[in-house]
PDB file of N, CA and C in Angstrom:
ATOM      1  N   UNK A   1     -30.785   8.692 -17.071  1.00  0.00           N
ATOM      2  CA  UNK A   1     -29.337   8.628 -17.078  1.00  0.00           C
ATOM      3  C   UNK A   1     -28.724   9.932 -16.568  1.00  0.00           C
ATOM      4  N   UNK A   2     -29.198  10.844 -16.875  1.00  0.00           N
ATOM      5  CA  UNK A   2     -28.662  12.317 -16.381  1.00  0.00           C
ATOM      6  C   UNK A   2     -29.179  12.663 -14.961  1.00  0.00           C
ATOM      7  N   UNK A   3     -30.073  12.001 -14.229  1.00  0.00           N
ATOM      8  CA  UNK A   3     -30.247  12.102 -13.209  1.00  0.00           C
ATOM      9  C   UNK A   3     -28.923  11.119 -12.367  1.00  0.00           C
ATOM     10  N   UNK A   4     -28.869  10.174 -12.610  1.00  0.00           N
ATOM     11  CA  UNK A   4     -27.545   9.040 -12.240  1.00  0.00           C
ATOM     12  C   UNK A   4     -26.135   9.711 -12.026  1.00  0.00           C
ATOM     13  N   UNK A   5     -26.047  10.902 -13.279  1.00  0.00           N
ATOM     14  CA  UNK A   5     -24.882  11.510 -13.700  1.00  0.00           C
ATOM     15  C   UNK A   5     -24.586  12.627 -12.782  1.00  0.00           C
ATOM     16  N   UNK A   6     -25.906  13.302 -12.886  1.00  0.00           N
ATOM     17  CA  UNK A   6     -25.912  14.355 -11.581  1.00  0.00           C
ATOM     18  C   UNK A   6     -25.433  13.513 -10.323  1.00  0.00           C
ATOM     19  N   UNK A   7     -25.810  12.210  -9.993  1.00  0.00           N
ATOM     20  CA  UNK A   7     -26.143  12.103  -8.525  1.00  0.00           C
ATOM     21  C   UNK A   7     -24.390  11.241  -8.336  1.00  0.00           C
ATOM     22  N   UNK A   8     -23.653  11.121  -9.278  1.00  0.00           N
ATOM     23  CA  UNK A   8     -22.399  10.674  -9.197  1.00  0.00           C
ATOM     24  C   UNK A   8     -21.553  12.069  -8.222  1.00  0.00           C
ATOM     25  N   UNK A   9     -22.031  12.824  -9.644  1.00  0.00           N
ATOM     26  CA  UNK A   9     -21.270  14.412  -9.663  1.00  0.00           C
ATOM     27  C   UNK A   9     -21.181  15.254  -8.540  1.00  0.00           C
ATOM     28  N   UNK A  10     -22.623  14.950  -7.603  1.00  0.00           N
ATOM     29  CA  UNK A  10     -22.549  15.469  -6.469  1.00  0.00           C
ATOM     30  C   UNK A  10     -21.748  14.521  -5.258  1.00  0.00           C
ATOM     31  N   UNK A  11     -21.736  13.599  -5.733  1.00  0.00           N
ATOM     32  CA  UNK A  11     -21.321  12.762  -4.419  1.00  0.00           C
ATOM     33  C   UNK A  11     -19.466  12.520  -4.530  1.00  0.00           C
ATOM     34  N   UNK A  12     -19.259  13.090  -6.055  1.00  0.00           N
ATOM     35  CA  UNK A  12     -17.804  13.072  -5.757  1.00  0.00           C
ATOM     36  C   UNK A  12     -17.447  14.350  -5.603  1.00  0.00           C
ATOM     37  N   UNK A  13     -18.531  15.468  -5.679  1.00  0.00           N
ATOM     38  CA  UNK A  13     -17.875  16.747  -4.787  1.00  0.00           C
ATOM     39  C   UNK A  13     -18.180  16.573  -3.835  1.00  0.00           C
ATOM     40  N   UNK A  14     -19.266  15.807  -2.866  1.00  0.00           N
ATOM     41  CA  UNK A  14     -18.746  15.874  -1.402  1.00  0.00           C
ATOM     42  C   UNK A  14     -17.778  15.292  -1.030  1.00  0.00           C
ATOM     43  N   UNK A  15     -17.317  14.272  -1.727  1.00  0.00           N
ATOM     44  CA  UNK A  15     -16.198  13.615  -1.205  1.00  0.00           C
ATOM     45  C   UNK A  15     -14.900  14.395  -1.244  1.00  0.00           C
ATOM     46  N   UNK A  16     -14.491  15.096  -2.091  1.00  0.00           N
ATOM     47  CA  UNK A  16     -14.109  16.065  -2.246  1.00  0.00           C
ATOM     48  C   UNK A  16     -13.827  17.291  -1.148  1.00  0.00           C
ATOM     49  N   UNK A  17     -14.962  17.692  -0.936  1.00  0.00           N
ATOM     50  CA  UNK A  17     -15.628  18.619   0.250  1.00  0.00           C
ATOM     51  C   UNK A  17     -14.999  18.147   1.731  1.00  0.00           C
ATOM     52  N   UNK A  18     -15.479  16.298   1.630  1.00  0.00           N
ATOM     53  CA  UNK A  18     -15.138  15.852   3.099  1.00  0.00           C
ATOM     54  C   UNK A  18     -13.310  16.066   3.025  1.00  0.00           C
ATOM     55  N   UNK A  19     -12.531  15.526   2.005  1.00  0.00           N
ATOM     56  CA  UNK A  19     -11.114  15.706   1.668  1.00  0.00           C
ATOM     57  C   UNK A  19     -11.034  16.798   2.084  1.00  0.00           C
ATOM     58  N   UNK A  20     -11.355  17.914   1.803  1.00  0.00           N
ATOM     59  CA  UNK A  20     -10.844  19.557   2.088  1.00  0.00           C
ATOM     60  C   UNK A  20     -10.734  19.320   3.642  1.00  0.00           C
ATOM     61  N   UNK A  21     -12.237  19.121   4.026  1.00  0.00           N
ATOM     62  CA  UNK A  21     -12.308  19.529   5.606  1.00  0.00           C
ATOM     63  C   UNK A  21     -11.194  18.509   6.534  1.00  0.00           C
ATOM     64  N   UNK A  22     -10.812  17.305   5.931  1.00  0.00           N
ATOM     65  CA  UNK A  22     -10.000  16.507   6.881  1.00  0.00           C
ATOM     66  C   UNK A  22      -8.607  16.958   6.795  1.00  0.00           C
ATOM     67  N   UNK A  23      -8.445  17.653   5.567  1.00  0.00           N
ATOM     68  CA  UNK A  23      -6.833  17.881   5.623  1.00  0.00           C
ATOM     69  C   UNK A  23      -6.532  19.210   6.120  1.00  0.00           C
ATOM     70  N   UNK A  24      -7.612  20.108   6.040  1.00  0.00           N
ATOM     71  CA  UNK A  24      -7.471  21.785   6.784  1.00  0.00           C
ATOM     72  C   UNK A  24      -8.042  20.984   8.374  1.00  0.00           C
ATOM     73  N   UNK A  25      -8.959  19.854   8.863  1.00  0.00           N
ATOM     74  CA  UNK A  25      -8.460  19.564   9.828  1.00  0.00           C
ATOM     75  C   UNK A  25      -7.277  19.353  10.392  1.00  0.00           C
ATOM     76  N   UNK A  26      -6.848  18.509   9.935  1.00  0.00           N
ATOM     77  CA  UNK A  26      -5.419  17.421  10.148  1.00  0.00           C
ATOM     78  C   UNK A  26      -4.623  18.759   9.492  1.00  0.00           C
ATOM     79  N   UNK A  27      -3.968  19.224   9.513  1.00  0.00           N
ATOM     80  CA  UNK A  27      -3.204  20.857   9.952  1.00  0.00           C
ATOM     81  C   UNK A  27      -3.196  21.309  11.042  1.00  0.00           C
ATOM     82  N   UNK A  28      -4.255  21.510  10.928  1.00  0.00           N
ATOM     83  CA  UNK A  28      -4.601  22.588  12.106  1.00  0.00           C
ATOM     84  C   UNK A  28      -4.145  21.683  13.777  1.00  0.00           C
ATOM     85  N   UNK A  29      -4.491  20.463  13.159  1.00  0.00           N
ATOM     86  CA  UNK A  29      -4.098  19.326  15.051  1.00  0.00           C
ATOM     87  C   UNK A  29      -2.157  19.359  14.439  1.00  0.00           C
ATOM     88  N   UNK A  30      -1.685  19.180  13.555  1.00  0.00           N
ATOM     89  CA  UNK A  30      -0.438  18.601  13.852  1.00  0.00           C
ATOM     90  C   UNK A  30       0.061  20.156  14.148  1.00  0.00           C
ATOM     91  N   UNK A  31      -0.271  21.484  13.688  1.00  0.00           N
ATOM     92  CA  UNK A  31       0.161  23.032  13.862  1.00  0.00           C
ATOM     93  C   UNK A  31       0.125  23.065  15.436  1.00  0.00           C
ATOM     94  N   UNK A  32      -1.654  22.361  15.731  1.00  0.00           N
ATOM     95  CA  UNK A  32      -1.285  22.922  17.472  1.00  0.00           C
ATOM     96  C   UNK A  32      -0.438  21.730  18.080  1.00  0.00           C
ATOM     97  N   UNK A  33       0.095  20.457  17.838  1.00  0.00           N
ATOM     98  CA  UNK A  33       0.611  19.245  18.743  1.00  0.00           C
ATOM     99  C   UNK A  33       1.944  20.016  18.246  1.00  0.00           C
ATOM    100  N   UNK A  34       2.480  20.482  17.319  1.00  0.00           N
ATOM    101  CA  UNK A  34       4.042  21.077  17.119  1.00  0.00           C
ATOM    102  C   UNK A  34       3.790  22.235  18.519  1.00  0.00           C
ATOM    103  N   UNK A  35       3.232  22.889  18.378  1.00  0.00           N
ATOM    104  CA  UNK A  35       2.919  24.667  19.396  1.00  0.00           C
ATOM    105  C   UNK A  35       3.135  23.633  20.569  1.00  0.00           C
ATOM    106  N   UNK A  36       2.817  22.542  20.986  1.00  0.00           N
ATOM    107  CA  UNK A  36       2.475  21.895  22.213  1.00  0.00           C
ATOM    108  C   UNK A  36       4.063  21.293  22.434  1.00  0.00           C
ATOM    109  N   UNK A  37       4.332  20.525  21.519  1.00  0.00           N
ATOM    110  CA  UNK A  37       5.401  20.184  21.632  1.00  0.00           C
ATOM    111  C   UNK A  37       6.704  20.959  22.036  1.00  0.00           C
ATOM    112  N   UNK A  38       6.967  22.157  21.179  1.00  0.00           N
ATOM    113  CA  UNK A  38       7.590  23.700  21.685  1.00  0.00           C
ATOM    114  C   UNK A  38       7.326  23.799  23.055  1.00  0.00           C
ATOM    115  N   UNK A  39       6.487  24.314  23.756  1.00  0.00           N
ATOM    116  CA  UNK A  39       5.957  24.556  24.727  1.00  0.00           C
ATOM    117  C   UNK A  39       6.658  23.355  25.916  1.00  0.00           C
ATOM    118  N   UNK A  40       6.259  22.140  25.568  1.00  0.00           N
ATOM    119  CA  UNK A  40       7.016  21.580  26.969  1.00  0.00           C
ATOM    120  C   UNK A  40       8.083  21.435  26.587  1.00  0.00           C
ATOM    121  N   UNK A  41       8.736  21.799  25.724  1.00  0.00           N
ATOM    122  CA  UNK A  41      10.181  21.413  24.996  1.00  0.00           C
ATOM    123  C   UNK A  41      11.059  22.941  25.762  1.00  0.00           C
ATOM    124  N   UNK A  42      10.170  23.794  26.054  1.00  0.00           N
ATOM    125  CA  UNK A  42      10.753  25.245  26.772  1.00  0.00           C
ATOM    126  C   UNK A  42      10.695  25.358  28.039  1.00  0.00           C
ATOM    127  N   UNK A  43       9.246  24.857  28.577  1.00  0.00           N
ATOM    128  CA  UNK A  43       9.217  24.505  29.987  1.00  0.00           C
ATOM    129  C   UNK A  43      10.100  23.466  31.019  1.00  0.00           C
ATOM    130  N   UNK A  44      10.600  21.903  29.941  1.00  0.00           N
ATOM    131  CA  UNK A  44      11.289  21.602  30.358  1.00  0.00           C
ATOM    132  C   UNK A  44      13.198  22.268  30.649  1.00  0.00           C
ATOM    133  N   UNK A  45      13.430  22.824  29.397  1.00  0.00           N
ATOM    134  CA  UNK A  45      14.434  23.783  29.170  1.00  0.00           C
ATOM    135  C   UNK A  45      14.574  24.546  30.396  1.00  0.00           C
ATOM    136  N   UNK A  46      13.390  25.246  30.912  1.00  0.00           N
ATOM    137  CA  UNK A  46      13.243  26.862  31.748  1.00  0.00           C
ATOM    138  C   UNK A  46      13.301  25.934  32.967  1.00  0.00           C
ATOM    139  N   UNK A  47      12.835  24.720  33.612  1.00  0.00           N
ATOM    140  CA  UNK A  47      13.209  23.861  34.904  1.00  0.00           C
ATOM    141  C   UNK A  47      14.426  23.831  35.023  1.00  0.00           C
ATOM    142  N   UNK A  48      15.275  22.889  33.856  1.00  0.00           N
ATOM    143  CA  UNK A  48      16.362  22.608  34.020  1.00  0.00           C
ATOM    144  C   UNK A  48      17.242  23.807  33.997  1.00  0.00           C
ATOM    145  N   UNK A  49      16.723  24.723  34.052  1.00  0.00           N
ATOM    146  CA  UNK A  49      17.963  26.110  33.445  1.00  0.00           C
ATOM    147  C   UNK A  49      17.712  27.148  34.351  1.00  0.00           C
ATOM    148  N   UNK A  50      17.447  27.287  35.440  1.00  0.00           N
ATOM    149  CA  UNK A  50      16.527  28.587  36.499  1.00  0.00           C
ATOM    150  C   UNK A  50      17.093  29.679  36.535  1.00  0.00           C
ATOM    151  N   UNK A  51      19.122  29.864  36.063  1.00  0.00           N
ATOM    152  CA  UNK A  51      19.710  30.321  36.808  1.00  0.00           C
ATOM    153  C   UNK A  51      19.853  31.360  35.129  1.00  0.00           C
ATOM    154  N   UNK A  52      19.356  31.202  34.380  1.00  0.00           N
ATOM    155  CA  UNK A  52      19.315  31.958  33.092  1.00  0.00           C
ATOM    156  C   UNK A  52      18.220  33.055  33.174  1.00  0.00           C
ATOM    157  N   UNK A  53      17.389  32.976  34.420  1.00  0.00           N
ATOM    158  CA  UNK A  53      16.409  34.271  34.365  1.00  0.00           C
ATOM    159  C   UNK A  53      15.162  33.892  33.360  1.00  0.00           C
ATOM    160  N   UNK A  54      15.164  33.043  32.950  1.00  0.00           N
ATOM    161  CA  UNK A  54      13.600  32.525  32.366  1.00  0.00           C
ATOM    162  C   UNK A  54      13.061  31.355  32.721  1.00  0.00           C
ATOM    163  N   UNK A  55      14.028  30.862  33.735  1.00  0.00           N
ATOM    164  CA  UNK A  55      13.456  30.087  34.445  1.00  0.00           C
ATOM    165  C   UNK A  55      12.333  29.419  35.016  1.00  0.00           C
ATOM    166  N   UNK A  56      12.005  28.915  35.798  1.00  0.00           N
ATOM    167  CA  UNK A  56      11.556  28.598  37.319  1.00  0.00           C
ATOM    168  C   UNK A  56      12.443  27.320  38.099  1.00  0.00           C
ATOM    169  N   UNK A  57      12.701  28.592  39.134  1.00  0.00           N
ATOM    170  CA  UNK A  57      13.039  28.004  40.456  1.00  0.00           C
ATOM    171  C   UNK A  57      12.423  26.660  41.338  1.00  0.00           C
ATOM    172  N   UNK A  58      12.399  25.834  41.572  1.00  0.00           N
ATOM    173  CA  UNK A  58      11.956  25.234  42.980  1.00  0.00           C
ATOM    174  C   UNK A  58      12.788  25.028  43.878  1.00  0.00           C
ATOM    175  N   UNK A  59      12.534  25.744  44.896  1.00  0.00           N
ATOM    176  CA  UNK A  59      13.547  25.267  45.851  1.00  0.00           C
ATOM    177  C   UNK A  59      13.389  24.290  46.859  1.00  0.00           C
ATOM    178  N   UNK A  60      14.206  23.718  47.259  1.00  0.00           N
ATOM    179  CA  UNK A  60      14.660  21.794  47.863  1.00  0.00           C
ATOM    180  C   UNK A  60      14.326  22.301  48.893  1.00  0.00           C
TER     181      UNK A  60
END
């Protein structure tokens, strides 16, 4: 029976374990898709805006 008990005990700290790693995963992707999101959210900004000096230009 105490072998059973052990073998519960370990398997609900890995589960546990796997929980940690998916949610310090799943951070870390929605931290960089926000950084990403910023990013073309400025680039589109700096197209439409050239004449503000942080621009980019294309010229026609």
């Amino acid at each position: 029976m105490k072998k059973l008990s052990g073998l519960i005990l370990m398997q609900e700290q890995m589960e546990r374990n796997l929980n940690t790693a998916f949610e310090k995963s799943f951070k870390a992707y929605n931290s960089q898709l926000s950084e990403m999101k910023q990013d073309n959210e400025y680039f589109l900004l700096s197209i439409q805006n050239p004449e503000n000096g942080k621009g980019i230009y294309f010229p026609s």
